[in-house]
C-alpha atoms as a PDB file:
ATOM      1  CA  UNK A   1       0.000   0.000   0.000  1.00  0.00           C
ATOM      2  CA  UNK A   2       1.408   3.247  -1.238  1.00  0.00           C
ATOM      3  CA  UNK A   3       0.880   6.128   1.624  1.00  0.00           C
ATOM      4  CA  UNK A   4       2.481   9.361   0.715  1.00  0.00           C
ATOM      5  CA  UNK A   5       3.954  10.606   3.884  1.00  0.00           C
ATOM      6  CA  UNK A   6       4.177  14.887   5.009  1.00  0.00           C
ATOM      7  CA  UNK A   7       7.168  15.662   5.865  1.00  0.00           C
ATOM      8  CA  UNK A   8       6.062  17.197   9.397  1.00  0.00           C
ATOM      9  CA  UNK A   9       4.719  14.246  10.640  1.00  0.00           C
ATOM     10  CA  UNK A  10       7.096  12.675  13.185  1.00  0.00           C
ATOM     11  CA  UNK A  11       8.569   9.042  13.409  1.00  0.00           C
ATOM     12  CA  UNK A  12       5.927   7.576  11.079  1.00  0.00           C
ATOM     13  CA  UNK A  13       6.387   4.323  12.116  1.00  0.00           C
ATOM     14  CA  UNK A  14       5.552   4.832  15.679  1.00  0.00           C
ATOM     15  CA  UNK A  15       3.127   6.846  14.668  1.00  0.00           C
ATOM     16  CA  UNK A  16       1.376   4.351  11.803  1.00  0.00           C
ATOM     17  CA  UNK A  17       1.709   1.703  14.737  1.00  0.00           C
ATOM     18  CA  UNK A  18      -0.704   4.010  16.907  1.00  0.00           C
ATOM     19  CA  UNK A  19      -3.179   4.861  14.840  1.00  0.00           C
ATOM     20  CA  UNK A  20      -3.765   1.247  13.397  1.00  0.00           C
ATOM     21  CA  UNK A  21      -3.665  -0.035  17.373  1.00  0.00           C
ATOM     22  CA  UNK A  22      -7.102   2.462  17.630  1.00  0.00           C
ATOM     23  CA  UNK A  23      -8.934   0.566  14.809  1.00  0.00           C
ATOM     24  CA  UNK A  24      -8.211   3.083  12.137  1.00  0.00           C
ATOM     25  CA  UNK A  25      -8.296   1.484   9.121  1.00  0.00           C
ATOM     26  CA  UNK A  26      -4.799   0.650   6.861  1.00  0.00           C
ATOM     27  CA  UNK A  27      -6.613   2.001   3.820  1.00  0.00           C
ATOM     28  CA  UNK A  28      -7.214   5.538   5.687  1.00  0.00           C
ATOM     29  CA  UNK A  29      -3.874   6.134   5.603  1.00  0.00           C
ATOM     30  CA  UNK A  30      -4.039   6.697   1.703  1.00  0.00           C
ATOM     31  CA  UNK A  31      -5.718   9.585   2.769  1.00  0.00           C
ATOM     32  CA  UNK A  32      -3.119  11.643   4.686  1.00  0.00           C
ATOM     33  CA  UNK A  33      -2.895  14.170   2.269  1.00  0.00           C
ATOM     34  CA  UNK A  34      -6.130  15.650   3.443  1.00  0.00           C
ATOM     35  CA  UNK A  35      -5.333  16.311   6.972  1.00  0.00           C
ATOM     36  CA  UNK A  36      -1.668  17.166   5.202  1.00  0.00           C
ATOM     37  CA  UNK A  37      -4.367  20.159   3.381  1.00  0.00           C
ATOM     38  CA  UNK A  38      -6.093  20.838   6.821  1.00  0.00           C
ATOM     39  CA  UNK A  39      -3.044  21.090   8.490  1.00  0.00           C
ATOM     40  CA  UNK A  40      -1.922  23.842   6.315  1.00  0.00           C
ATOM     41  CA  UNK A  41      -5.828  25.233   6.289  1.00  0.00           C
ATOM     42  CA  UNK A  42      -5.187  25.714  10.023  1.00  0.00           C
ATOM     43  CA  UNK A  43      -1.568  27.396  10.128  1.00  0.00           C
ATOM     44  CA  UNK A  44      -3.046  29.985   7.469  1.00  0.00           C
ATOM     45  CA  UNK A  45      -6.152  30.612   9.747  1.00  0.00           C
ATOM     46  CA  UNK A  46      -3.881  30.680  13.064  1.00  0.00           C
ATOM     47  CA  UNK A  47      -1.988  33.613  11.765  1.00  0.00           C
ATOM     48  CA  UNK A  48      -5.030  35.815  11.585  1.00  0.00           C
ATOM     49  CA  UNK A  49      -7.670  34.301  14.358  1.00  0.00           C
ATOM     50  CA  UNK A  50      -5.651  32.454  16.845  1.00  0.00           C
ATOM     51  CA  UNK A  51      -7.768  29.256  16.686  1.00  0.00           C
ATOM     52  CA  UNK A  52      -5.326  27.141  18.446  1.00  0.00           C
ATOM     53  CA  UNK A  53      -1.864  27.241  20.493  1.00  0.00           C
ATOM     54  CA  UNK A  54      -0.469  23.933  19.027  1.00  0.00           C
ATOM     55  CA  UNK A  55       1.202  25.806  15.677  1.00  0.00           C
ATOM     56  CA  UNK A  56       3.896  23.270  15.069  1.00  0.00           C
ATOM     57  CA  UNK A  57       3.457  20.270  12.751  1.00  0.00           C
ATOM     58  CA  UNK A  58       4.431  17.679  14.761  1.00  0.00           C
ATOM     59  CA  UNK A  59       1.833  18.708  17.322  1.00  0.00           C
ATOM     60  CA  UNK A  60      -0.386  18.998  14.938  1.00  0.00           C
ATOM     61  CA  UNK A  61       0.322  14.916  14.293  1.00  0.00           C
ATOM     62  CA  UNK A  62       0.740  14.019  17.508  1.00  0.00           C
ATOM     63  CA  UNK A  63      -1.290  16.202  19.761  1.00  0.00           C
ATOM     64  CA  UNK A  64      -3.922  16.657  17.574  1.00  0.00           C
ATOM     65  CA  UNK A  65      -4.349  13.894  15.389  1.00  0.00           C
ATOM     66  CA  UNK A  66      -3.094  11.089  16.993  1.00  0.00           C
ATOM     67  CA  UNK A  67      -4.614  12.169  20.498  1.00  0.00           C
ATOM     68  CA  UNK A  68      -8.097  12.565  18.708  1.00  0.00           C
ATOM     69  CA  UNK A  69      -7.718   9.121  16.748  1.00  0.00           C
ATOM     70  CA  UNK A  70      -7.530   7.824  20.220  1.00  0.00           C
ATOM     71  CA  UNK A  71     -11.010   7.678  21.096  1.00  0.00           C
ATOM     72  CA  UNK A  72     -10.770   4.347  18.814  1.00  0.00           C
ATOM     73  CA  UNK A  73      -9.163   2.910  22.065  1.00  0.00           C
ATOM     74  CA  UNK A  74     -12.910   4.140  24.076  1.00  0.00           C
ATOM     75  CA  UNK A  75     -15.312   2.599  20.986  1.00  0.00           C
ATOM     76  CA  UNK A  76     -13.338  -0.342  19.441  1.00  0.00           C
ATOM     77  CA  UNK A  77     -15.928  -0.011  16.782  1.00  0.00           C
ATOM     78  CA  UNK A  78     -15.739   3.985  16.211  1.00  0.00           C
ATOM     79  CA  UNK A  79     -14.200   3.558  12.851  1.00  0.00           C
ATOM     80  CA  UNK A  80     -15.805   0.453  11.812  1.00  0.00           C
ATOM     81  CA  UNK A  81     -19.656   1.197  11.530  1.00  0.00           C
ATOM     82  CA  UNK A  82     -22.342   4.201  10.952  1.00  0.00           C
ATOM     83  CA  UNK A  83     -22.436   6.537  13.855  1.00  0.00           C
ATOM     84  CA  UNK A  84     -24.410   9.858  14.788  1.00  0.00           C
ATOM     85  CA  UNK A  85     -22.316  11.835  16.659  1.00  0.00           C
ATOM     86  CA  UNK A  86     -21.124  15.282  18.320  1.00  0.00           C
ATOM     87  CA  UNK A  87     -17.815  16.516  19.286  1.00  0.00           C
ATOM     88  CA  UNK A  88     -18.501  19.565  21.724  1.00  0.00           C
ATOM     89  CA  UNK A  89     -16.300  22.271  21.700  1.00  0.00           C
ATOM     90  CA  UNK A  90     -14.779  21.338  18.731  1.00  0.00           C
ATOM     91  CA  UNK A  91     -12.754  24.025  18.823  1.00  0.00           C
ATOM     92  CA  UNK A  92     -10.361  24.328  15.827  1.00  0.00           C
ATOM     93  CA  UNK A  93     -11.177  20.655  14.487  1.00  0.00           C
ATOM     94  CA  UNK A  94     -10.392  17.874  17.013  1.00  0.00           C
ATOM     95  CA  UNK A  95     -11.282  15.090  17.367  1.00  0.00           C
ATOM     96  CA  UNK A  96     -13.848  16.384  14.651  1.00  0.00           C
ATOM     97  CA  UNK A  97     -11.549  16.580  11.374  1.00  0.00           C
ATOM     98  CA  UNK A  98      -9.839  13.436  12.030  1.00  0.00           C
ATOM     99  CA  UNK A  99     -12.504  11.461  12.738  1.00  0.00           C
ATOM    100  CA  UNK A 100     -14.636  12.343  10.218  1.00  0.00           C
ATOM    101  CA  UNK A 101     -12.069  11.402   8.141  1.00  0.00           C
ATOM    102  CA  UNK A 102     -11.446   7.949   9.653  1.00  0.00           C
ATOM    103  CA  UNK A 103     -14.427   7.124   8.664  1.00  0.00           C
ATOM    104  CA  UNK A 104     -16.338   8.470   6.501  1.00  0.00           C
ATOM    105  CA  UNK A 105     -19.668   6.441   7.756  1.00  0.00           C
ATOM    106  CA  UNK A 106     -19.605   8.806  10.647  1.00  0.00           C
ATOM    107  CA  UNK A 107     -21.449  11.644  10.449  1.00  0.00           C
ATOM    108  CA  UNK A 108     -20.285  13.900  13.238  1.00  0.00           C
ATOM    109  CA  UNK A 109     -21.204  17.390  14.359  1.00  0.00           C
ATOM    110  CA  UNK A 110     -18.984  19.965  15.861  1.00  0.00           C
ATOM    111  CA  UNK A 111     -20.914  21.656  18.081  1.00  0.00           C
ATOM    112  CA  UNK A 112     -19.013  25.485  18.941  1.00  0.00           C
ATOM    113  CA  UNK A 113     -20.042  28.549  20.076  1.00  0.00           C
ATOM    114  CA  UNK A 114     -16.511  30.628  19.115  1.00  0.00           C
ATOM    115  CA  UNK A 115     -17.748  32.112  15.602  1.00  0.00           C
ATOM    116  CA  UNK A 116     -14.856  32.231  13.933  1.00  0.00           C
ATOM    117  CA  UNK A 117     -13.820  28.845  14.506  1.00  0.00           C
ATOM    118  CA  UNK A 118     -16.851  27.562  13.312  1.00  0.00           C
ATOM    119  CA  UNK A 119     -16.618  29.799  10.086  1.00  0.00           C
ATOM    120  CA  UNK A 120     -13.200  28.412   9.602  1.00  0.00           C
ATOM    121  CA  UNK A 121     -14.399  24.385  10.138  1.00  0.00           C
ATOM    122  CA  UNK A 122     -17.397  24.991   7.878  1.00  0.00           C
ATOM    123  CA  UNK A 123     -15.063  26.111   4.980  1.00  0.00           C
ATOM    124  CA  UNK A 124     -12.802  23.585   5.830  1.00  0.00           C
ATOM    125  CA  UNK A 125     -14.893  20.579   6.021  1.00  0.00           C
ATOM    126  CA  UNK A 126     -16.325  22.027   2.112  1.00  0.00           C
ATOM    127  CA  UNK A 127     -13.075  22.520   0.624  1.00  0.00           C
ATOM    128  CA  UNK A 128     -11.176  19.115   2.098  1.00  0.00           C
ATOM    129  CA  UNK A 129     -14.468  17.408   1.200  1.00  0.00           C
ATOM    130  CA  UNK A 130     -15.529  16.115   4.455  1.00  0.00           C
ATOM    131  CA  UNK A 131     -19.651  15.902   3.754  1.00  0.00           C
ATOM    132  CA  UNK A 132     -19.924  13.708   6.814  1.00  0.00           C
ATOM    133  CA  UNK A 133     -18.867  17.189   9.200  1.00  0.00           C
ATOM    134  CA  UNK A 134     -21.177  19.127  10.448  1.00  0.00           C
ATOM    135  CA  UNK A 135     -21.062  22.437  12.360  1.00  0.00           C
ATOM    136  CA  UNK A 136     -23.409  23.923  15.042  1.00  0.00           C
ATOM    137  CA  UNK A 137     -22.927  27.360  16.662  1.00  0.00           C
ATOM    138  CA  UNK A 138     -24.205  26.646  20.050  1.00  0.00           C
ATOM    139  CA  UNK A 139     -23.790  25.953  23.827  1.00  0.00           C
ATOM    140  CA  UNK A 140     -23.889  21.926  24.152  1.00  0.00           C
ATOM    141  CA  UNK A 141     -26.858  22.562  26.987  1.00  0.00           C
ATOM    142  CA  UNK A 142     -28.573  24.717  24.704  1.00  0.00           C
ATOM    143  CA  UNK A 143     -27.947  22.173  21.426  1.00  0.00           C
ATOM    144  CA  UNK A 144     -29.412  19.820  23.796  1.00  0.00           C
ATOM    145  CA  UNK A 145     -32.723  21.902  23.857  1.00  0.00           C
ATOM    146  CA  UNK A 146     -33.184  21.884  19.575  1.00  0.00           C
ATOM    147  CA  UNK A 147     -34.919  19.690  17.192  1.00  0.00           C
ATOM    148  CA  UNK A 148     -32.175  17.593  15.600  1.00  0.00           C
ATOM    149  CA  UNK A 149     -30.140  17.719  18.622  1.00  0.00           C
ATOM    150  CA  UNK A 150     -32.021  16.814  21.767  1.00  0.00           C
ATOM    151  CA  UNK A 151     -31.675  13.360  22.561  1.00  0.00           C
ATOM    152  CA  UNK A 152     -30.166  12.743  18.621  1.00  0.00           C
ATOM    153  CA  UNK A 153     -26.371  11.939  19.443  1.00  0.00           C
ATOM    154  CA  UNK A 154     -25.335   8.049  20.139  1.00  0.00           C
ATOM    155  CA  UNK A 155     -21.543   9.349  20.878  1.00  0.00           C
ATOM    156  CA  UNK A 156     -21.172  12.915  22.295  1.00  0.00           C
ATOM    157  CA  UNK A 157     -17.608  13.757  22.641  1.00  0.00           C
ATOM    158  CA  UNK A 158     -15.537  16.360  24.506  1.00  0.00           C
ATOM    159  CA  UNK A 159     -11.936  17.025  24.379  1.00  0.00           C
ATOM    160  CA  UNK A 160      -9.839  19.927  26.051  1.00  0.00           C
ATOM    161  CA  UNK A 161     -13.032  21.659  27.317  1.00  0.00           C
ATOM    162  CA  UNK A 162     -14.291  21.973  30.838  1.00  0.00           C
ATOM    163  CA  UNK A 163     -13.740  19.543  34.046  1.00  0.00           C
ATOM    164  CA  UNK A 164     -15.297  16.093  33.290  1.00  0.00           C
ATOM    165  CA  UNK A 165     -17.921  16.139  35.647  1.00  0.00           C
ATOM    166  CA  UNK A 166     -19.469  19.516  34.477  1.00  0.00           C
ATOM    167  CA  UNK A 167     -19.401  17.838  30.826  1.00  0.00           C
ATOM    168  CA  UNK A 168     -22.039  15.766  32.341  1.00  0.00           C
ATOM    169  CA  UNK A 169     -24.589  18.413  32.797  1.00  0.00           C
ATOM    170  CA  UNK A 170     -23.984  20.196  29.892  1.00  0.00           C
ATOM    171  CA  UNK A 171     -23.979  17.132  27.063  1.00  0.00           C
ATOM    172  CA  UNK A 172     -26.474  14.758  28.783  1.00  0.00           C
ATOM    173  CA  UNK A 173     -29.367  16.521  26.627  1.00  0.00           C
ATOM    174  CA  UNK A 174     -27.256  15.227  23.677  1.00  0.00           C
ATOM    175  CA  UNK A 175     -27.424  11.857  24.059  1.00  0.00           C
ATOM    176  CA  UNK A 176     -29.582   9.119  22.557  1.00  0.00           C
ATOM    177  CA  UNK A 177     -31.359   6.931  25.293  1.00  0.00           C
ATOM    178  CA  UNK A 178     -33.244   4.492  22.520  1.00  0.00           C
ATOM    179  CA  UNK A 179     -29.166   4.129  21.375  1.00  0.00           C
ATOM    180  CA  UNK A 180     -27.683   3.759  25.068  1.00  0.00           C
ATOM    181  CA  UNK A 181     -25.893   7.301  24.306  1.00  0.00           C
ATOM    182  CA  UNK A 182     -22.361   7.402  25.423  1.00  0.00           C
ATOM    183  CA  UNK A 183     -20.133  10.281  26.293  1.00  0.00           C
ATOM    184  CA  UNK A 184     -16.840  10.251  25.658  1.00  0.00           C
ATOM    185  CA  UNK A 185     -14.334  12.364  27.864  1.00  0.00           C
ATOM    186  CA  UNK A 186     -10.745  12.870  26.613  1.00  0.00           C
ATOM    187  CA  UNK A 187      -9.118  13.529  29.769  1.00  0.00           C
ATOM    188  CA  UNK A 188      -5.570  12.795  31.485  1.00  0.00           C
ATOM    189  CA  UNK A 189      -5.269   9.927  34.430  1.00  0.00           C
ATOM    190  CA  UNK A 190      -4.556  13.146  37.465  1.00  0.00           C
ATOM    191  CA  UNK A 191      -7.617  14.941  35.566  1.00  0.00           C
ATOM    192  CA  UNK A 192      -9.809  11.946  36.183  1.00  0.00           C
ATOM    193  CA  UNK A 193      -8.465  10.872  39.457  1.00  0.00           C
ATOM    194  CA  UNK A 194      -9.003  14.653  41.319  1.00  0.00           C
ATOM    195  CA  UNK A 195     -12.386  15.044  39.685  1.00  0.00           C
ATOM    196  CA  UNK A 196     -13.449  11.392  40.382  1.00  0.00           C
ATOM    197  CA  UNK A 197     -15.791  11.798  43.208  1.00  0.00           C
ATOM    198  CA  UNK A 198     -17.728  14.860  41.589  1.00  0.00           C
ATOM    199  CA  UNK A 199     -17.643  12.942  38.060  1.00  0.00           C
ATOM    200  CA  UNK A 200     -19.098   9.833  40.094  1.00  0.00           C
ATOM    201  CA  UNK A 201     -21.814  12.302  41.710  1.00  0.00           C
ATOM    202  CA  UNK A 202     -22.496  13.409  38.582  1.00  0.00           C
ATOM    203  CA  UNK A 203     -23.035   9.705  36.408  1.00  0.00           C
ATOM    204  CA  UNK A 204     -25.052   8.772  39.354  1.00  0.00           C
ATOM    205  CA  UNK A 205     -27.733  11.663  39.437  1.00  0.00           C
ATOM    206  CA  UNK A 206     -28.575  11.307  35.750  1.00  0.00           C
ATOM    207  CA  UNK A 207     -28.297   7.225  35.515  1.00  0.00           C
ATOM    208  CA  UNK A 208     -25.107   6.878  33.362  1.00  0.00           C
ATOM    209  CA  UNK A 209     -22.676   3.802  34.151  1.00  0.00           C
ATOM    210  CA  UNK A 210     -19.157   5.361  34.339  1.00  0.00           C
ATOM    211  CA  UNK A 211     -16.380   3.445  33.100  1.00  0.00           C
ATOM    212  CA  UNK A 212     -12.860   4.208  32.305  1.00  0.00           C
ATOM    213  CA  UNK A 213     -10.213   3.356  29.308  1.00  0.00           C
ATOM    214  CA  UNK A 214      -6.736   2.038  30.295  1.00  0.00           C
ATOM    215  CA  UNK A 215      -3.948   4.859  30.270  1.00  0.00           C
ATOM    216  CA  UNK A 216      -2.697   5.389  27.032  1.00  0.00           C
ATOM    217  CA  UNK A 217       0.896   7.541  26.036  1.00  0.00           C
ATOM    218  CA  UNK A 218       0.689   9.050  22.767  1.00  0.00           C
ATOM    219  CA  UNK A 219       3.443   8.022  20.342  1.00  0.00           C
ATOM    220  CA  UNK A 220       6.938  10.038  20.768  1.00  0.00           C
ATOM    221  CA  UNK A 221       5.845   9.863  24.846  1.00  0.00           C
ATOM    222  CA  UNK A 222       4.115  13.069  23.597  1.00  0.00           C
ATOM    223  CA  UNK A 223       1.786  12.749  26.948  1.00  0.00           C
ATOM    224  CA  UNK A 224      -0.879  10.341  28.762  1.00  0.00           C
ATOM    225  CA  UNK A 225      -4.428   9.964  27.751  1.00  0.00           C
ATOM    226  CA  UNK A 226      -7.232   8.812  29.661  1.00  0.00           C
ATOM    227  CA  UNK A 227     -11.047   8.404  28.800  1.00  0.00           C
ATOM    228  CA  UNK A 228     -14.133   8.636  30.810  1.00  0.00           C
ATOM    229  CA  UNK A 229     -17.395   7.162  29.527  1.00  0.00           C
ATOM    230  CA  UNK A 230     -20.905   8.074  30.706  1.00  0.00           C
ATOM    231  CA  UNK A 231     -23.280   5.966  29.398  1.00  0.00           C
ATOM    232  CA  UNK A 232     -26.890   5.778  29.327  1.00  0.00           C
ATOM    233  CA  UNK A 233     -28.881   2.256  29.264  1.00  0.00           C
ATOM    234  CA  UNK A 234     -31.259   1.283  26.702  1.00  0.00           C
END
């Protein structure tokens, strides 16, 4: 399989090796040239609007891309099947780009209030093609509230946004009960284990079974990744 590899994109065997160990397809990787077209997309955009502090490329492979293609590791199927889901917060693309293109079965919605990052994902996500991105310029609580949205979302994700345990309150409207909705917290093992009792407060008072990924280091010991799952019961 030929894969065409950028330049920026650090130790690609280590990093080819992660990706494939979160159930990203081989074949995906094909298709590197389009986050190769985002990535430049984004460091065009940065220079003007300041839609994200992680300028460099490897980051961009590593702490973006790789970190978001981690969620694989929380939903062993994520890039195997047809999924409706959200990524709150989406800030300037992640996990929402790479995900969407993962797999392009998904159909995912980035859900963020910051108007010029949604401007900049909506132009993005038409130019790249991604057709399976969405955008949505709102609160996650009030999203929660709309037709289309309440209740719509069988994976609701949240990455780099808010303490776990207040991501319960705000994405539980989100999430499909006739699916057994799950939310999906990137977070970091000392994030998790200081906000564990409020996060277990939280599950508790709106019915979710909370259950946690293993610890994961991103390739290049780059950092440590853990997930929290909230999920509701069919």
């Amino acid at each position: 399989m030929q894969v065409e590899v950028p330049s920026g994109l650090p130790d690609w065997p280590a990093w080819r090796a992660f990706v494939l160990g979160c159930g990203v397809p081989e074949a995906v990787l094909t298709r590197l040239d389009l986050l190769e077209r985002f990535r430049c997309d984004l460091e065009a955009a940065n220079a003007q609007h300041n839609l994200t502090r992680l300028t460099d490329a490897a980051d961009f492979w590593v702490k973006h891309v790789a970190d978001s293609l981690a969620a694989g590791l929380a939903v062993p199927d994520l890039f195997t099947r047809t999924w409706r889901a959200a990524d709150v917060g989406c800030g300037a693309g992640f996990p929402l780009i790479p995900l969407a293109w993962a797999n392009p079965a998904l159909t995912i919605t980035g859900i963020e209030v910051n108007g010029k990052k949604t401007a900049f994902l909506e132009a993005a996500s038409r130019q790249l093609p991604l057709p399976n991105c969405r955008l949505l310029g709102r609160q996650a609580r009030e999203a929660g509230r709309l037709p289309g949205h309440q209740q719509a979302y069988e994976l609701v994700m949240a990455r780099a946004v808010s303490e776990p345990h207040e991501l319960i309150r705000e994405c539980r409207g989100l999430l499909n009960p006739a699916a057994g909705g799950r939310l999906i917290l990137f977070s970091t093992p000392d994030a998790l284990r200081a906000d564990a009792l409020f996060l277990r407060r939280e599950a508790d008072k709106f019915d979710l079974t909370l259950s946690y990924s293993e610890e994961i280091t991103l390739p290049g010991q780059a950092g440590t990744r853990q997930f929290a799952m909230a999920s509701l019961q069919k």
